[in-house]
Protein backbone atom coordinates (compact mmCIF):
# COMPACT_ATOMS: atom_id res chain seq x y z
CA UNK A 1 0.00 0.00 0.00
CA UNK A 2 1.15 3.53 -0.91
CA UNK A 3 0.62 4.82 2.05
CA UNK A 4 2.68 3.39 4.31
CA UNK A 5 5.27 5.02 2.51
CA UNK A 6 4.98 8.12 5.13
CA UNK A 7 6.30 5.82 7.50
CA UNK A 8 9.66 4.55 5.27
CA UNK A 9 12.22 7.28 6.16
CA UNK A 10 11.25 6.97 9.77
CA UNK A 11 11.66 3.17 9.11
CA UNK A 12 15.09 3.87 7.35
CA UNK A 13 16.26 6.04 9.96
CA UNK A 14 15.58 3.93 13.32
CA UNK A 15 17.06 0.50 10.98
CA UNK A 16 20.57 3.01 10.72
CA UNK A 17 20.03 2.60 6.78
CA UNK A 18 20.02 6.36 6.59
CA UNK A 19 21.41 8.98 8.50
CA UNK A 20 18.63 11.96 9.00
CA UNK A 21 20.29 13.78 6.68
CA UNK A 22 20.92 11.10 3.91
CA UNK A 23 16.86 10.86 4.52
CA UNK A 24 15.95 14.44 4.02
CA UNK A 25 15.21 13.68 0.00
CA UNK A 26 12.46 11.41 1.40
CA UNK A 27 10.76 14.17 3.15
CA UNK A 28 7.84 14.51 0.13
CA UNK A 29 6.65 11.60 0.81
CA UNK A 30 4.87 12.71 3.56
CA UNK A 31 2.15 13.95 1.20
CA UNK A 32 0.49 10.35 1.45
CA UNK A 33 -0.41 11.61 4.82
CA UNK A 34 -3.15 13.99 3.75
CA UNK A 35 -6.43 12.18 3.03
CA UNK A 36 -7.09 14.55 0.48
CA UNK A 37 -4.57 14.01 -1.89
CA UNK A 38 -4.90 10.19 -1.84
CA UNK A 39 -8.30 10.34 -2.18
CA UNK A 40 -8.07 12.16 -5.90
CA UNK A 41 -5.02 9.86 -6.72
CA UNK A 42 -7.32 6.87 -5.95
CA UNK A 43 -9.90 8.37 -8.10
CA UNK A 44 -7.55 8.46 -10.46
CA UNK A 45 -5.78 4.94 -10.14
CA UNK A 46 -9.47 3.76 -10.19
CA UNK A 47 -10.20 5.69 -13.23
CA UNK A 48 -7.33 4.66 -15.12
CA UNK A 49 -7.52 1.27 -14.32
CA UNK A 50 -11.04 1.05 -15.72
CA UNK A 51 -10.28 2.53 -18.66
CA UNK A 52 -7.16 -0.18 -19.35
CA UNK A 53 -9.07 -3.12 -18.27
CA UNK A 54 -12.18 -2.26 -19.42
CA UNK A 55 -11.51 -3.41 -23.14
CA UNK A 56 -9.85 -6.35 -22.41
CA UNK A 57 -12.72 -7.38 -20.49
CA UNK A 58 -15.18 -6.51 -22.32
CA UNK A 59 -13.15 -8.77 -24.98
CA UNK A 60 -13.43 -11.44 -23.00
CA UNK A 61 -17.21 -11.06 -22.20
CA UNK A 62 -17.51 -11.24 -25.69
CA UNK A 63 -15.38 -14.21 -26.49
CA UNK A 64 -17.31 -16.39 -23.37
CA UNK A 65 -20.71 -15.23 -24.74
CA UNK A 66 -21.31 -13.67 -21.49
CA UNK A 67 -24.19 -11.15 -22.93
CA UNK A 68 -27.15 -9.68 -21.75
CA UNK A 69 -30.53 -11.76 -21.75
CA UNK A 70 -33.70 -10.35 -23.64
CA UNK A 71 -35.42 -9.13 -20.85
CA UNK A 72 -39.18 -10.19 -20.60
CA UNK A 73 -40.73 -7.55 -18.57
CA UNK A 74 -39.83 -5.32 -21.59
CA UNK A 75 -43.06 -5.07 -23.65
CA UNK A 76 -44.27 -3.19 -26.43
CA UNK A 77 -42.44 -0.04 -27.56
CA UNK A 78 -40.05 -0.36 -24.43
CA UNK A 79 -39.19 -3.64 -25.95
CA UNK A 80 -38.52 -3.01 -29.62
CA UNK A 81 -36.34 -0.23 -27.94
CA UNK A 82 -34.33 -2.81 -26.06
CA UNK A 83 -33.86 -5.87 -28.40
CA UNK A 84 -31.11 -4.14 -30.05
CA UNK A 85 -29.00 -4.74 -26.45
CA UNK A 86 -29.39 -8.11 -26.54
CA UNK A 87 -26.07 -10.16 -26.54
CA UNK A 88 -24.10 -6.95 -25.56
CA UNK A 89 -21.73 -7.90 -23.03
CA UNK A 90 -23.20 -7.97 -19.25
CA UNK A 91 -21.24 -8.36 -15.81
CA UNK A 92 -19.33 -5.51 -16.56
CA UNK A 93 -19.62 -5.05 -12.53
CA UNK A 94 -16.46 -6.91 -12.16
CA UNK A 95 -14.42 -4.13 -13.44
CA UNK A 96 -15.94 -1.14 -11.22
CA UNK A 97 -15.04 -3.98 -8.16
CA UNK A 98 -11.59 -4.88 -9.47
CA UNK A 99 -10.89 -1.39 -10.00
CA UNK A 100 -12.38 0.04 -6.33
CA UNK A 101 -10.73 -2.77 -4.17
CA UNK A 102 -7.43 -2.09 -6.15
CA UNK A 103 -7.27 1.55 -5.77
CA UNK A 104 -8.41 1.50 -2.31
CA UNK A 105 -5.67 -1.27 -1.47
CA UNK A 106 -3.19 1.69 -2.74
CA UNK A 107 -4.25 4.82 -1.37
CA UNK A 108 -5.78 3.68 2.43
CA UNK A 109 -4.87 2.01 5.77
CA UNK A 110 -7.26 -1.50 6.44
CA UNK A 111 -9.14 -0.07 9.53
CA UNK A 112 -12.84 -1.15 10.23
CA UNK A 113 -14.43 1.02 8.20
CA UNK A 114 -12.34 0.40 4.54
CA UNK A 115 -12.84 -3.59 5.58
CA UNK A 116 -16.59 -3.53 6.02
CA UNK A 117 -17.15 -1.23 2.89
CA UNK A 118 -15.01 -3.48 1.18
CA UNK A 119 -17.07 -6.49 2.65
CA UNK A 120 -20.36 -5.12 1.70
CA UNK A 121 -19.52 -4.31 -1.61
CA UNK A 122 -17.85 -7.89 -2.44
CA UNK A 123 -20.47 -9.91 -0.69
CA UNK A 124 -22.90 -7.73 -3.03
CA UNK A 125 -21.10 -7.99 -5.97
CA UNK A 126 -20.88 -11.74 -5.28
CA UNK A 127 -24.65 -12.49 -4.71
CA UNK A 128 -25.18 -10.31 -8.05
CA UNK A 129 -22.75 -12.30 -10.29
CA UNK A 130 -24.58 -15.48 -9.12
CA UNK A 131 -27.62 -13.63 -10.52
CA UNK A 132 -26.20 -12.72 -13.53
CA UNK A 133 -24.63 -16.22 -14.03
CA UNK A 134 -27.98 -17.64 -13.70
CA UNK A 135 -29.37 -16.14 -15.99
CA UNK A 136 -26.89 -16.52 -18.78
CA UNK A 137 -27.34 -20.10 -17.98
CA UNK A 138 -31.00 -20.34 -18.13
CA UNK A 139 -30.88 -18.01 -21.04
CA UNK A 140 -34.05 -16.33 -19.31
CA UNK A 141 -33.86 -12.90 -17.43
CA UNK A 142 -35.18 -14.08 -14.23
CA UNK A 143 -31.76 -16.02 -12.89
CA UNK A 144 -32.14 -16.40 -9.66
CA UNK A 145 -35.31 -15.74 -7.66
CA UNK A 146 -36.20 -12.66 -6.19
CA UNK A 147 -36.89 -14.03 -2.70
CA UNK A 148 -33.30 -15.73 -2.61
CA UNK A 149 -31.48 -12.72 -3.67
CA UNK A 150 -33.51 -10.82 -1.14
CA UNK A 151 -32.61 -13.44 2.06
CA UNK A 152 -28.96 -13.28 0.63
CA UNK A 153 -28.97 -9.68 1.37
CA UNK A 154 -30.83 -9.58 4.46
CA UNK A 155 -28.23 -12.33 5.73
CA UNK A 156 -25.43 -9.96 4.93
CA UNK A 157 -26.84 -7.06 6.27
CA UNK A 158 -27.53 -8.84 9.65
CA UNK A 159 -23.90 -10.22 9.55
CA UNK A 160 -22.53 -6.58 8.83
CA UNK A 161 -24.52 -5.47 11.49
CA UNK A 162 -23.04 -7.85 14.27
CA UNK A 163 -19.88 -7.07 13.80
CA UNK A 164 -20.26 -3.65 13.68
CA UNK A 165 -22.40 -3.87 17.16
CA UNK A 166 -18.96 -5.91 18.37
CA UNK A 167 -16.26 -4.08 16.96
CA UNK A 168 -14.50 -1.59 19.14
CA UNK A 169 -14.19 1.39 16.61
CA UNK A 170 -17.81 1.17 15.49
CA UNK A 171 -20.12 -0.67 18.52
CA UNK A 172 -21.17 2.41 20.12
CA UNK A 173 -21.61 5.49 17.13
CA UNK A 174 -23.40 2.81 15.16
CA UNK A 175 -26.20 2.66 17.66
CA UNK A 176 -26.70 6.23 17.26
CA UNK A 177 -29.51 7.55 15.04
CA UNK A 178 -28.66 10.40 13.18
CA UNK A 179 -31.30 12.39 11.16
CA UNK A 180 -30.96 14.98 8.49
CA UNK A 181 -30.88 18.82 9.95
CA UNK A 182 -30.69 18.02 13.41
CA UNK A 183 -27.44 18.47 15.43
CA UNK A 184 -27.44 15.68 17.81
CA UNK A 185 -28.80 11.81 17.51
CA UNK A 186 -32.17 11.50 17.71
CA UNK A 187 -31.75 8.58 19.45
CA UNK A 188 -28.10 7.60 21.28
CA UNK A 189 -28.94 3.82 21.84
CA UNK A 190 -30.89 2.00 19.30
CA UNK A 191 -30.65 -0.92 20.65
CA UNK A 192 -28.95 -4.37 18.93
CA UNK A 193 -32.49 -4.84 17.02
CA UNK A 194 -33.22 -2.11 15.86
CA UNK A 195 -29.57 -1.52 15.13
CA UNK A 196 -29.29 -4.61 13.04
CA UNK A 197 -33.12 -4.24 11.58
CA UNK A 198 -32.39 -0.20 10.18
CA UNK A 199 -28.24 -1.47 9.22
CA UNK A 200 -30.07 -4.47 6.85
CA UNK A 201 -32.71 -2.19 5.73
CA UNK A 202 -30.49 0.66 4.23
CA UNK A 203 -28.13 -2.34 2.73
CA UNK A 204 -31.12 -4.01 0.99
CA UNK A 205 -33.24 -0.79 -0.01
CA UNK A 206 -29.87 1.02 -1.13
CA UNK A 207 -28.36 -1.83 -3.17
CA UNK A 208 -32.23 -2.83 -4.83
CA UNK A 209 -32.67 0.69 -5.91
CA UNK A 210 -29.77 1.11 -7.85
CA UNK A 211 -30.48 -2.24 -9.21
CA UNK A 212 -34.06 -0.57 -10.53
CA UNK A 213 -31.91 2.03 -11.61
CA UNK A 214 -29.88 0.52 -14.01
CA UNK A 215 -32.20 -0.07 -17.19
CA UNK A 216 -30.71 2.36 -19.45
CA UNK A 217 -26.87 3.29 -21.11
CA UNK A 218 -25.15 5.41 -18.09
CA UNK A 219 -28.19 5.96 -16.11
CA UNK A 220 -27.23 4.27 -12.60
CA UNK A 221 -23.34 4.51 -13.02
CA UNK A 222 -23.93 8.56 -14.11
CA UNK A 223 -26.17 8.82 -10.76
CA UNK A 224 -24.10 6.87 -8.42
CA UNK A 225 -20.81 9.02 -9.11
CA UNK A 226 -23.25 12.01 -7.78
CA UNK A 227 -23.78 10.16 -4.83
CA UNK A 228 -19.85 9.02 -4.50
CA UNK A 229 -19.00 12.61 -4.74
CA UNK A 230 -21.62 13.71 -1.80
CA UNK A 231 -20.19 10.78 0.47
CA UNK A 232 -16.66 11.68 0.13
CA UNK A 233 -17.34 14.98 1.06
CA UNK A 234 -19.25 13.72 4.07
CA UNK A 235 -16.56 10.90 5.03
CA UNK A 236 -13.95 13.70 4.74
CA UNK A 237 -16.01 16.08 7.02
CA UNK A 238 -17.33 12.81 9.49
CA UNK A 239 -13.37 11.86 9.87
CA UNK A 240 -11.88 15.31 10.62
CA UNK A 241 -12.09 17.09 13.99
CA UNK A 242 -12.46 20.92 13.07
CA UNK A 243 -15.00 20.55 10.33
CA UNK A 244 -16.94 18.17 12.14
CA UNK A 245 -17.15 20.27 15.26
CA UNK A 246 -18.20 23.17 12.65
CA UNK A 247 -20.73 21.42 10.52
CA UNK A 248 -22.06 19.59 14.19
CA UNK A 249 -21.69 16.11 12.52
CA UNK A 250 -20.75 13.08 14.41
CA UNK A 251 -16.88 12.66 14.67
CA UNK A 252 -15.88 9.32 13.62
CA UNK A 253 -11.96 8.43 14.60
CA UNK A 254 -10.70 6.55 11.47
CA UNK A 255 -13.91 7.22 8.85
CA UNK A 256 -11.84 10.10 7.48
CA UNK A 257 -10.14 7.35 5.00
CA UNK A 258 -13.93 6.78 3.52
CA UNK A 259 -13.20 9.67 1.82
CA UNK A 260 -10.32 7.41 -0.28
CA UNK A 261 -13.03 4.76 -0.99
CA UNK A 262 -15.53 7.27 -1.91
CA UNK A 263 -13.13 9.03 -4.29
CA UNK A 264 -11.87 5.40 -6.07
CA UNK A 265 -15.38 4.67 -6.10
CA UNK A 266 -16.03 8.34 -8.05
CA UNK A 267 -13.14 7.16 -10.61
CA UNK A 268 -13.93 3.64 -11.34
CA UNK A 269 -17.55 4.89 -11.95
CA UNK A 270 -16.56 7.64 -14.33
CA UNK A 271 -14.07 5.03 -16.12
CA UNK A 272 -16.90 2.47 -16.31
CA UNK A 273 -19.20 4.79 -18.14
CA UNK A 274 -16.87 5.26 -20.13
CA UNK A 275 -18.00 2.43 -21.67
CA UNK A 276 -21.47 2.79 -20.99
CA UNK A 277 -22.63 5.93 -22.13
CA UNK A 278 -25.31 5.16 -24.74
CA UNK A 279 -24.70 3.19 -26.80
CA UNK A 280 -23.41 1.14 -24.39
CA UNK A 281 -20.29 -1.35 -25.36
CA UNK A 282 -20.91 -3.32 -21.60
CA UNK A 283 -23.50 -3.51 -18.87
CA UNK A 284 -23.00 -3.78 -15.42
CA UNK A 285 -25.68 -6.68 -14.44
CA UNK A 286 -26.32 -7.68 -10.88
CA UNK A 287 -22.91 -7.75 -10.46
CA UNK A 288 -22.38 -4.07 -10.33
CA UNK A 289 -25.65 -2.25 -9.10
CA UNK A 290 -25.87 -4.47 -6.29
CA UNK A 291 -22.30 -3.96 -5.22
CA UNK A 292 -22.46 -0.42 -5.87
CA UNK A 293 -25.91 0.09 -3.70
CA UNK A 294 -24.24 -1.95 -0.90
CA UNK A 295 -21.08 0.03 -1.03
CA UNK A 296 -22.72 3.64 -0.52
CA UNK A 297 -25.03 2.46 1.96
CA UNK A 298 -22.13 0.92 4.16
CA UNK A 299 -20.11 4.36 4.04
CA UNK A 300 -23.63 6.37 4.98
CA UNK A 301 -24.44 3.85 8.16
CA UNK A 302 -20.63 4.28 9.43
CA UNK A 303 -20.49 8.00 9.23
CA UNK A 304 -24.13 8.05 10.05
CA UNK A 305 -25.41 9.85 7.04
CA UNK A 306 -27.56 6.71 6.29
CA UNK A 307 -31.17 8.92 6.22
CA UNK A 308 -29.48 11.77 4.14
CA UNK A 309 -29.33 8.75 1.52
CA UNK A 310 -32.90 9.37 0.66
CA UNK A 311 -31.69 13.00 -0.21
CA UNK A 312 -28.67 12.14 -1.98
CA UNK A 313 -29.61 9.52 -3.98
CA UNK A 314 -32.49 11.00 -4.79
CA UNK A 315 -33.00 9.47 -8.00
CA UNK A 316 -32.61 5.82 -6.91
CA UNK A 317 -35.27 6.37 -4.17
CA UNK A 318 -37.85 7.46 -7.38
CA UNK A 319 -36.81 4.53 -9.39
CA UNK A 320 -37.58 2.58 -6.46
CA UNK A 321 -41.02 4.27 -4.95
CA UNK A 322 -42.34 3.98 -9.07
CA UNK A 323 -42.14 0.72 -8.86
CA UNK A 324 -43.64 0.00 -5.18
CA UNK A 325 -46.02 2.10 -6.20
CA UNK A 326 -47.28 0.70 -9.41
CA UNK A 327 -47.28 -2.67 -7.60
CA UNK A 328 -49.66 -1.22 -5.01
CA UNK A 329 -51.89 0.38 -7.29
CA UNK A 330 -52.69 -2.26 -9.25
CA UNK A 331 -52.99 -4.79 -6.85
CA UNK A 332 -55.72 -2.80 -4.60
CA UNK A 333 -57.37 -0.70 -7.99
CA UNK A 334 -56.46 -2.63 -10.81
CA UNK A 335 -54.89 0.54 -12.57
CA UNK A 336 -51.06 1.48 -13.00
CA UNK A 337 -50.14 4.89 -12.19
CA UNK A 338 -47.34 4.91 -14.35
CA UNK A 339 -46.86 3.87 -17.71
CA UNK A 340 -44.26 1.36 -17.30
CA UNK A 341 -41.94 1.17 -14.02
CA UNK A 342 -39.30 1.72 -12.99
CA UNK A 343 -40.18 5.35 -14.25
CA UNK A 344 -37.17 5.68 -16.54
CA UNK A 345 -39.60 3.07 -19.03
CA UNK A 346 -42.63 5.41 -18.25
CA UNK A 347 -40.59 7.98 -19.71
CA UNK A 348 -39.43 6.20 -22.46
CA UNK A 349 -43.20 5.71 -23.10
CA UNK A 350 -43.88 9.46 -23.15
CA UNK A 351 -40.90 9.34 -26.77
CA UNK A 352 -38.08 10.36 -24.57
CA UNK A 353 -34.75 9.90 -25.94
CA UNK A 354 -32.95 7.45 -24.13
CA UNK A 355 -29.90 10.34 -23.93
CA UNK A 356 -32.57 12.80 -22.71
CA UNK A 357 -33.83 10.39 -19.61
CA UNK A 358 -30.03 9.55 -18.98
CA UNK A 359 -29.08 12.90 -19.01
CA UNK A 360 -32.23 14.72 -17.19
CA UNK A 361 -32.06 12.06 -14.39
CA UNK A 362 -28.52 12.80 -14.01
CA UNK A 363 -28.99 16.67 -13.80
CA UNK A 364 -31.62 15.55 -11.11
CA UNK A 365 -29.03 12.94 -9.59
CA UNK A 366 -26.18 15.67 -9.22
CA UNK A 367 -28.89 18.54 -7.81
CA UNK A 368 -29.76 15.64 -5.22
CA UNK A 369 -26.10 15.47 -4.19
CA UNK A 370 -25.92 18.94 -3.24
CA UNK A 371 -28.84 19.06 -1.07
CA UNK A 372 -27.57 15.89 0.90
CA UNK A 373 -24.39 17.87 1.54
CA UNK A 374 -26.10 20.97 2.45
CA UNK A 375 -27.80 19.55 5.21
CA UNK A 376 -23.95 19.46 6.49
CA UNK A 377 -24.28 22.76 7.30
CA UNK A 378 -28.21 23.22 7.76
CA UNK A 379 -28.43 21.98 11.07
């Protein structure tokens, strides 16, 4: 890891390699001290890294037949509209993973909180690519079924949760309940079930709704790099003394390096759509929404930012309430409110251009952003 570097002329000093003054050339290194800087060369790494990969696996997709399934829920116009992206590569997920643990690996320390996020967005990315595997295997869309995915994430959620409860750095802030605009917890002691029962609820909710999100070129990879962006700010302003004190956020020893994992999680999105921006040359399947949900819902519930989530990704939470909804309202009236859901389709309904939805929902993703890290401040 690059930043234990700080720590080599200290190293090479007390081992009598160098004298203090042979050392002195060293003394730049101490730049991988400041959170700041490794967080944008992470982004970077991340980005880059993407961008290298990301043809020679998409090449590989390709050669292993690994594309995406004509999806049966697509009917009518919404379907004509999406035949032409059958067979283009899908699990594209893998990259945004390889290229976040990689970068993060580089540019932070392994404390608790770069472990769990880490954790979270593996395990995800795990129970998605079984998904996605399915599916290619069944040559259906359905893959696995929807109640198994669901107890697969509740199970990791609830593990999550335990060890948070039990681990030093994190078992007593992580009972606190934190809610947008207010200074102090609302609550200081949820207790271990409602701790564990809100924990799996913002890990299933967060990771399903990005899932919804991503039926369109760019559309949940554009709106999750708005939401990386918001977290690292927070993580940056959670793990430092001062600004928390200022902004009257919880201060979180050790969260500061969130702000790394949010910024190689900004990169590694940005290099992913670089390949899927419309018209898209990969997908990220299962794999990647999943693991990407899971990921920014583990850095909100250890800074404790896990209600601004409904603010900042603001878009994923109206993917997700169009489709409850629709359910709901045919099931008690018999009539959909919506054209199609998830509402992205409903637009597409309405002659959208699949650019303007992408586009429009990120403008909407990116003004969401802002107002979840305004309520820094607004308190």
């Amino acid at each position: 890891m690059l930043y234990y570097l700080i720590h080599l002329k200290e190293w090479l000093i007390t081992h009598a390699v160098f004298t203090p003054a042979q050392a002195e050339w060293m003394s730049p290194l101490r730049i991988f001290n400041y959170i700041t800087f490794r967080a944008l060369a992470g982004a970077a790494s991340a980005f880059m890294i993407s961008v290298i990969i990301g043809p020679w696996l998409i090449g590989r997709l390709r050669v292993m037949k690994i594309g995406q399934v004509e999806r049966t829920e697509h009917v009518g116009a919404v379907g004509e509209k999406h035949k032409c992206k059958a067979g283009t590569p899908t699990m594209g997920g893998l990259l945004i993973i390889v290229a976040v643990t990689i970068s993060t690996l580089l540019w932070s320390p392994l404390n608790v909180f770069i472990v769990m996020t880490l954790a979270t967005m593996i395990m995800l990315g795990l129970i998605g690519f079984i998904d996605d595997y399915l599916k290619l295997k069944k040559r259906h869309a359905g893959g696995m079924p929807a109640r198994v995915k669901i107890l697969l994430q509740i199970a990791w959620g609830i593990t999550a949760s335990v060890i948070l409860l039990n681990w030093p750095g994190t078992q007593s802030h992580i009972r606190n309940l934190m809610v947008p605009f207010i200074k102090s917890p609302v609550v200081t002691d949820m207790g271990v079930f409602c701790t564990i029962l809100l924990t799996t609820l913002v890990i299933v909710g967060s990771s399903n709704a990005v899932n919804l999100t991503d039926g369109l070129d760019g559309l949940a990879i554009g709106c999750t790099s708005s939401a990386a962006l918001a977290y690292m700010i927070m993580a940056y302003a959670a793990g430092h003394l001062i600004f928390a004190e200022y902004l009257n956020v919880p201060y979180i020893v050790g969260s500061g390096e969130l702000t790394v994992f949010c910024g190689c999680l900004l990169g590694a999105s940005l290099g992913f759509l670089w390949f899927n921006c419309h018209p898209a040359q990969v997908f990220m399947g299962d794999t990647g929404s999943l693991a990407l949900g899971g990921a920014i819902a583990m850095v909100a519930l250890l800074i404790k930012q896990e209600l601004t989530l409904v603010i900042v990704g603001g878009v994923f939470v109206m993917e997700a309430l169009s489709v409850i909804l629709q359910v709901m309202s045919f099931k008690l009236t018999g009539k959909r409110i919506f054209a199609m859901s998830p509402i992205h389709h409903h637009f597409e309904l309405r002659n959208w251009s699949e650019t303007q939805i992408t586009i429009r929902f990120w403008i909407l993703s990116i003004i969401c952003a802002l107002l979840g890290v305004a309520t820094l401040k607004l308190r």
